[in-house]
C-alpha atoms as a PDB file:
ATOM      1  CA  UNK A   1      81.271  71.739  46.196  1.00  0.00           C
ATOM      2  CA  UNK A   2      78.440  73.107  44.174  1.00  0.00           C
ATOM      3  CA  UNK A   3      75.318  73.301  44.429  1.00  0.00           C
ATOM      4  CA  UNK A   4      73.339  71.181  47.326  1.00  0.00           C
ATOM      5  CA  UNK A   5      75.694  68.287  48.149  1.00  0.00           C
ATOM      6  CA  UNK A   6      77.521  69.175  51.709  1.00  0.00           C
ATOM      7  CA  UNK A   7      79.894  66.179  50.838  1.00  0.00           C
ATOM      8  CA  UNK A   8      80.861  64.017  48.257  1.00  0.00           C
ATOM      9  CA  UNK A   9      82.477  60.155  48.404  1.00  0.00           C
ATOM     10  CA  UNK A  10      85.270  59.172  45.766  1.00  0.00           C
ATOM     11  CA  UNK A  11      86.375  55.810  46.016  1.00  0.00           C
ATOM     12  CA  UNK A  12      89.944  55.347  46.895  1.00  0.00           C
ATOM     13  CA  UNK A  13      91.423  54.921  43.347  1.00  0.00           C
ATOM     14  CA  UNK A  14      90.447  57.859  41.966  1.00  0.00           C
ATOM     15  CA  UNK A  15      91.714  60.606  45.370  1.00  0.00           C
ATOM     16  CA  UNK A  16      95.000  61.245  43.240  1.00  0.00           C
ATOM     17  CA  UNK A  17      92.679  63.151  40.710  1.00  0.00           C
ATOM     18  CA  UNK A  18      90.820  65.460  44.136  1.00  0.00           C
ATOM     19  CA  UNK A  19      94.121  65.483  45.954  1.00  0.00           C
ATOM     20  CA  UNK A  20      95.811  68.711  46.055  1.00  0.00           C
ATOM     21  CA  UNK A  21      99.434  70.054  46.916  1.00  0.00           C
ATOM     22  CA  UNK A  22      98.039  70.441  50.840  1.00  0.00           C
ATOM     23  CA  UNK A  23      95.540  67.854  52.519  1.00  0.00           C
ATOM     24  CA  UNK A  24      94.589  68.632  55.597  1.00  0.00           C
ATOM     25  CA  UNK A  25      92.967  65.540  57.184  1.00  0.00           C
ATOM     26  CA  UNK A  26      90.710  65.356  60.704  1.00  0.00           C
ATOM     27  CA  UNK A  27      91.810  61.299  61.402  1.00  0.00           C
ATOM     28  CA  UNK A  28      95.160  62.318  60.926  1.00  0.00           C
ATOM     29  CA  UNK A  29      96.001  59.517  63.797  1.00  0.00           C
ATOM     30  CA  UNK A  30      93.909  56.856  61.818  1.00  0.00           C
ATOM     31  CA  UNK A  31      95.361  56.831  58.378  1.00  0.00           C
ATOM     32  CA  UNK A  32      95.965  53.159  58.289  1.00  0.00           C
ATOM     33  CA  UNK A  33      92.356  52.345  59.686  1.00  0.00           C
ATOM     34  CA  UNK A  34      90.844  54.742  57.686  1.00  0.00           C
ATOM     35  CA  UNK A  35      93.116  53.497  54.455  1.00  0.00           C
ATOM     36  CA  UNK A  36      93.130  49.790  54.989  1.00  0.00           C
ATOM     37  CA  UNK A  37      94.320  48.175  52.114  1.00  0.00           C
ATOM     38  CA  UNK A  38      94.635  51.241  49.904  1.00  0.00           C
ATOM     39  CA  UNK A  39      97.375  52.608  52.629  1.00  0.00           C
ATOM     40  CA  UNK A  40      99.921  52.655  49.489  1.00  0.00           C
ATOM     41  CA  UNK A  41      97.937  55.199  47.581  1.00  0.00           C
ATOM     42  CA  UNK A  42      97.495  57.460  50.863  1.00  0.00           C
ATOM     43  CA  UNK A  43     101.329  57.154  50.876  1.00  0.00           C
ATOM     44  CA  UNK A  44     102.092  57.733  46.750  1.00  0.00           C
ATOM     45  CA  UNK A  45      99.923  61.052  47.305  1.00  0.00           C
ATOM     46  CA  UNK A  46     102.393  63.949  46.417  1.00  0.00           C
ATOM     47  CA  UNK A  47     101.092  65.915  49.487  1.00  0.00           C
ATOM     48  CA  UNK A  48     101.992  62.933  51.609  1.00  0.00           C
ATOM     49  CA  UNK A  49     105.279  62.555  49.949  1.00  0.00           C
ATOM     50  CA  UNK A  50     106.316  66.354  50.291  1.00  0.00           C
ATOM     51  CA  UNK A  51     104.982  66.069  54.215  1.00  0.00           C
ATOM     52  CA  UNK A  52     102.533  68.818  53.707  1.00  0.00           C
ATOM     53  CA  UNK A  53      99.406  67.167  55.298  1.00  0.00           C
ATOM     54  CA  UNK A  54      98.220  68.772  58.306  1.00  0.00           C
ATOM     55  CA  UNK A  55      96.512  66.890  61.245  1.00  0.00           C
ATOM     56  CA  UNK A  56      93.509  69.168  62.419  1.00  0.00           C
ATOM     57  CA  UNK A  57      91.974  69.499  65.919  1.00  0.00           C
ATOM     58  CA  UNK A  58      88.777  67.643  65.888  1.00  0.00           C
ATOM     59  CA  UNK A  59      87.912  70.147  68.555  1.00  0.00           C
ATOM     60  CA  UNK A  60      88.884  73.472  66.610  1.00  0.00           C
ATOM     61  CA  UNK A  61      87.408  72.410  63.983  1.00  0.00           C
ATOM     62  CA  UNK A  62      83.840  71.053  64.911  1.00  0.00           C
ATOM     63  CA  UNK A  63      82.014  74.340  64.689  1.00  0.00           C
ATOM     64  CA  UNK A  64      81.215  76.438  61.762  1.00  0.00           C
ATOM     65  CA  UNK A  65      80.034  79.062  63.170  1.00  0.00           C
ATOM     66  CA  UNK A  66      81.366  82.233  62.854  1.00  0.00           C
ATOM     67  CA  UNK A  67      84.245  82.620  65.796  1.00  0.00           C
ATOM     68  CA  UNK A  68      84.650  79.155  65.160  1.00  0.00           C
ATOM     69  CA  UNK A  69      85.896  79.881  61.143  1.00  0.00           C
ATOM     70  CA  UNK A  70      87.673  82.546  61.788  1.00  0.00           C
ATOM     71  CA  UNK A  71      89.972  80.462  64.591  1.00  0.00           C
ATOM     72  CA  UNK A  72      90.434  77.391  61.658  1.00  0.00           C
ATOM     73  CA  UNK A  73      91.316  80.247  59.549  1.00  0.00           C
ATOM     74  CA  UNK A  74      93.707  81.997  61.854  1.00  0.00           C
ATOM     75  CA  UNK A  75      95.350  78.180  62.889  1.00  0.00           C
ATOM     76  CA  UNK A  76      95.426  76.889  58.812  1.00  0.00           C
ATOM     77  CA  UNK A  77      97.534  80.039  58.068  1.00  0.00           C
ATOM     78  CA  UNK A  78      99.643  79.162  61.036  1.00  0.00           C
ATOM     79  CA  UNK A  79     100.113  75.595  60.203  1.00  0.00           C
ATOM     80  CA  UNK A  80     100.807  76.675  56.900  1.00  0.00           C
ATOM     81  CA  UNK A  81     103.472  79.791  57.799  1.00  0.00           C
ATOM     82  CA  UNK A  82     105.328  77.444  60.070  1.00  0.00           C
ATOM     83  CA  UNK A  83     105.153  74.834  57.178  1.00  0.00           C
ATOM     84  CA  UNK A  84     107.239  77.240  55.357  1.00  0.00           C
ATOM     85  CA  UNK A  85     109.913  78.165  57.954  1.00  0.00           C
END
């Protein structure tokens, strides 16, 4: 994100465009609550379809403080190394 915005909210239809080859997601657990009726278009993501979306600790990654990054950091690359293997 640039500039001053922290976040910003897409609608549903147009996540396909933001969506990369990786999603790592915090509700991991609540994909069809979180979804609803768009749950097909979660599912049609090529991420979703190639099983590369990663469920992340709500409690690792809270913080954003320094110790804090550089644990998401260190667990991300795991995730992603053990991805590959």
């Amino acid at each position: 994100m640039i500039g001053k915005e922290s976040y910003r909210q897409v609608s549903y239809e147009v996540i396909p465009e933001y969506a990369g080859d990786y999603i790592f997601i915090d509700q991991g657990d609540l994909i069809s609550e979180v979804w609803g009726e768009s749950e097909g278009l979660w599912k049609s993501l090529d991420a979703v379809k190639n099983d590369r979306v990663f469920k992340l600790d709500p409690e690792l990654f809270w913080g954003n403080d320094p110790i804090s990054l550089e644990l998401q950091i260190k667990e991300v690359v795991k995730m992603l190394t053990e991805k590959q293997s």
